[in-house]
C-alpha atoms as a PDB file:
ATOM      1  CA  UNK A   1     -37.820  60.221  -4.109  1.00  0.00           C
ATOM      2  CA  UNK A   2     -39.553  57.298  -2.898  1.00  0.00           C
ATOM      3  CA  UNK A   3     -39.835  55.633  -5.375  1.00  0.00           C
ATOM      4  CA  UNK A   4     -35.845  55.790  -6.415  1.00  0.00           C
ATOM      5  CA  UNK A   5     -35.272  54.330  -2.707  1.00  0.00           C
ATOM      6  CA  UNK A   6     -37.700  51.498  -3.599  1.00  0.00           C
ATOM      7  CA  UNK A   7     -35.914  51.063  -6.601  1.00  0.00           C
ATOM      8  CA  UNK A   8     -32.560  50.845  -4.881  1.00  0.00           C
ATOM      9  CA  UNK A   9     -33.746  48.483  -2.315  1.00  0.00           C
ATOM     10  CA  UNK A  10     -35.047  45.972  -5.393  1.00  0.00           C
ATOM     11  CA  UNK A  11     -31.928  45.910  -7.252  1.00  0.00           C
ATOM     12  CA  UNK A  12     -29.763  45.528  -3.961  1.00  0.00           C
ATOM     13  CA  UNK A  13     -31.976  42.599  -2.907  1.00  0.00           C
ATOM     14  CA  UNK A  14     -31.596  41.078  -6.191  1.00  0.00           C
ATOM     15  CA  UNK A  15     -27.901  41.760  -5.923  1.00  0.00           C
ATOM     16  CA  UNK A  16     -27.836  40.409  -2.255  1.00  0.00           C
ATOM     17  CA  UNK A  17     -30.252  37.078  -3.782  1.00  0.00           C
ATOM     18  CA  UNK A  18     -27.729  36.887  -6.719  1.00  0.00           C
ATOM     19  CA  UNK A  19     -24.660  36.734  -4.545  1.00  0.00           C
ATOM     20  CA  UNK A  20     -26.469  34.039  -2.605  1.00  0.00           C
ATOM     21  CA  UNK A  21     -26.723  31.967  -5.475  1.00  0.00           C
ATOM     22  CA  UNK A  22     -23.209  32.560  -6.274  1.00  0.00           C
ATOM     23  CA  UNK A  23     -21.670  31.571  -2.792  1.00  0.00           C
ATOM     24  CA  UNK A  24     -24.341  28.188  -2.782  1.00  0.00           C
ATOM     25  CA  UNK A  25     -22.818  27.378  -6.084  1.00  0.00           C
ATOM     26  CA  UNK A  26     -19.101  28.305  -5.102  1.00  0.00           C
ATOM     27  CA  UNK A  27     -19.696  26.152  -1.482  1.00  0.00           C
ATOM     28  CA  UNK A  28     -20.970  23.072  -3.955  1.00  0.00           C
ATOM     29  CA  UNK A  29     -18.005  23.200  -6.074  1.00  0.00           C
ATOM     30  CA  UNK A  30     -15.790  23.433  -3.032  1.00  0.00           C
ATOM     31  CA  UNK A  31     -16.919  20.594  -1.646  1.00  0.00           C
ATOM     32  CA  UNK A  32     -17.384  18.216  -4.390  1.00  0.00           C
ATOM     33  CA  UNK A  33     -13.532  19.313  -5.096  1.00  0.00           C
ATOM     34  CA  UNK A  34     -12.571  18.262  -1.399  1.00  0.00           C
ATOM     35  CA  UNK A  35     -14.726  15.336  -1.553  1.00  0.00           C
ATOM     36  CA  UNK A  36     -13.494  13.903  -5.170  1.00  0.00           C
ATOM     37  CA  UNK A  37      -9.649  14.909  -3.289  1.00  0.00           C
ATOM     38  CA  UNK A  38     -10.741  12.370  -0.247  1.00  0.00           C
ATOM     39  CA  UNK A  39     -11.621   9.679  -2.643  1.00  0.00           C
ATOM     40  CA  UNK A  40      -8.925   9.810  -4.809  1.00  0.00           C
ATOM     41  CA  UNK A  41      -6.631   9.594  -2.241  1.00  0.00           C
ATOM     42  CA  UNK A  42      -8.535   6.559  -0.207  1.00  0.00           C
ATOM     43  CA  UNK A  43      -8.524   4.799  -3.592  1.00  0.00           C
ATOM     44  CA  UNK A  44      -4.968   5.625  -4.468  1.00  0.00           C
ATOM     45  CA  UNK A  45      -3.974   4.648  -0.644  1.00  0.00           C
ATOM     46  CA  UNK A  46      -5.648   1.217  -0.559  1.00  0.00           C
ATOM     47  CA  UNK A  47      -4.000   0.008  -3.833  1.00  0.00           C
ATOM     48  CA  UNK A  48      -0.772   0.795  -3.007  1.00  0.00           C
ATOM     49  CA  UNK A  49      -1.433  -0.780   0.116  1.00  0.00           C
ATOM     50  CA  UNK A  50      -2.338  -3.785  -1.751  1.00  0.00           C
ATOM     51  CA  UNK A  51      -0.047  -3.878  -4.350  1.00  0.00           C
ATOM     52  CA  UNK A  52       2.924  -3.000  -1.382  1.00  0.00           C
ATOM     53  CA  UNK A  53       1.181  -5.987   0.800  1.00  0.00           C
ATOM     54  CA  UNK A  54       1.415  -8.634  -2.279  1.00  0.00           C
ATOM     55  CA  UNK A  55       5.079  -7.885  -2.824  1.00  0.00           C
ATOM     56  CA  UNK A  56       6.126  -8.413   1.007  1.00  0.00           C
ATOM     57  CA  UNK A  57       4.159 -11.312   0.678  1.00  0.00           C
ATOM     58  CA  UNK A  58       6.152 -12.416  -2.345  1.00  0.00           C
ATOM     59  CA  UNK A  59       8.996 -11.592  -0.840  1.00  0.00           C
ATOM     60  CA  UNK A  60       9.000 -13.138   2.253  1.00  0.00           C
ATOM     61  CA  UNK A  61       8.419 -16.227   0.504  1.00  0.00           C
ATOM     62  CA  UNK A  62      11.457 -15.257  -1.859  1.00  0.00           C
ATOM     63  CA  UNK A  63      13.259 -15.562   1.588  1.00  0.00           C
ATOM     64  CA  UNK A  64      12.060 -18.628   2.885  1.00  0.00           C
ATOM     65  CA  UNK A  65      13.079 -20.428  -0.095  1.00  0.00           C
ATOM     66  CA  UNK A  66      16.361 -18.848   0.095  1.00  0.00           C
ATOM     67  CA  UNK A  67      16.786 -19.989   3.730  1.00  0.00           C
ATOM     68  CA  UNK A  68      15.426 -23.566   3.091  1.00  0.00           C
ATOM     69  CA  UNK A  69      17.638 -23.754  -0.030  1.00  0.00           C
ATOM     70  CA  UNK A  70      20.683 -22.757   2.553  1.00  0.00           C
ATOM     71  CA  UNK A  71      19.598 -25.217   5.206  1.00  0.00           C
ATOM     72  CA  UNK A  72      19.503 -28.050   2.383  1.00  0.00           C
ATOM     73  CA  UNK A  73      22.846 -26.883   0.975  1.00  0.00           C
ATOM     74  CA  UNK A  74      24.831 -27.045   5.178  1.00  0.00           C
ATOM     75  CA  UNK A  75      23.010 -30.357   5.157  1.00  0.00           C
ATOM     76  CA  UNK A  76      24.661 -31.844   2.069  1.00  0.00           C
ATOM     77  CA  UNK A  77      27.745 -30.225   2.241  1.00  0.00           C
ATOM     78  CA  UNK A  78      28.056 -31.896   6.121  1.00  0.00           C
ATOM     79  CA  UNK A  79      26.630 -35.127   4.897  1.00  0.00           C
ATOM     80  CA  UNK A  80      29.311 -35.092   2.064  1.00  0.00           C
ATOM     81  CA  UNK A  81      32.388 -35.986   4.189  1.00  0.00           C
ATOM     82  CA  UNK A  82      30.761 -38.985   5.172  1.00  0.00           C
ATOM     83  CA  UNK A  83      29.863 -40.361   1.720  1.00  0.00           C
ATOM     84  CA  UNK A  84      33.901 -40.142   0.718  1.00  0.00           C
ATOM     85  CA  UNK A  85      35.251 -42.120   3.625  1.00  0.00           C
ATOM     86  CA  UNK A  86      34.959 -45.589   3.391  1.00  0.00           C
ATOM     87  CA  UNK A  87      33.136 -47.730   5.573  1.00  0.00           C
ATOM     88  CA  UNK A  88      35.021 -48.804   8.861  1.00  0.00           C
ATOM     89  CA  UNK A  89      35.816 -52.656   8.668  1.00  0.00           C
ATOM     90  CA  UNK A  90      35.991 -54.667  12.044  1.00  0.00           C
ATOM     91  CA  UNK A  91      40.149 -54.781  12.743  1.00  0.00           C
ATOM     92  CA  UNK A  92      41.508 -57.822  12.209  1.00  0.00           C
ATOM     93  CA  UNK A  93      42.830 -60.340  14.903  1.00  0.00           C
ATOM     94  CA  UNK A  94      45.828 -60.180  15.831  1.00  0.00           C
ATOM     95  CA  UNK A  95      48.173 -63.618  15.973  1.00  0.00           C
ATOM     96  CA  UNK A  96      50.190 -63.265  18.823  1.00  0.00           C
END
């Protein structure tokens, strides 16, 4: 009888050292799951950051053209009026 409780108490420990082993290499697997997750989504992040940065920059300077092109464009079109009337001669003297 003794030696079946012995017996029982081996294979248990071996199950208990087997189930260790199975929850270390579960936990391991967990985290280099959440850990690869993390990195992915920093790396995804920061490029899209980047690429998202690079077009506001592009496009702010797509609308600073467009406002400097308008300024140029109220210039001329003010300064036009002046270039069709003639120039103002000195009025003539008058014989009285």
């Amino acid at each position: 009888m003794h030696l079946r409780v012995e017996s029982a108490d081996k294979r248990f420990a071996e199950m208990m050292s087997f189930l260790q082993i199975i929850t270390g290499i579960f936990t391991v697997i967990m985290a280099a799951t959440i850990g690869f997750a993390f990195w992915d989504r920093h790396t995804t992040i920061s490029k899209a950051k980047e690429v998202t940065l690079e077009a506001l920059a592009k496009q702010a300077d797509r609308r600073e053209n467009a406002l400097m092109e308008r300024v140029v464009a109220e210039v001329l079109r003010r300064l036009e009026p002046r270039k069709d009337t003639p120039p103002q001669s000195a009025p003539l003297p008058t014989t009285s």
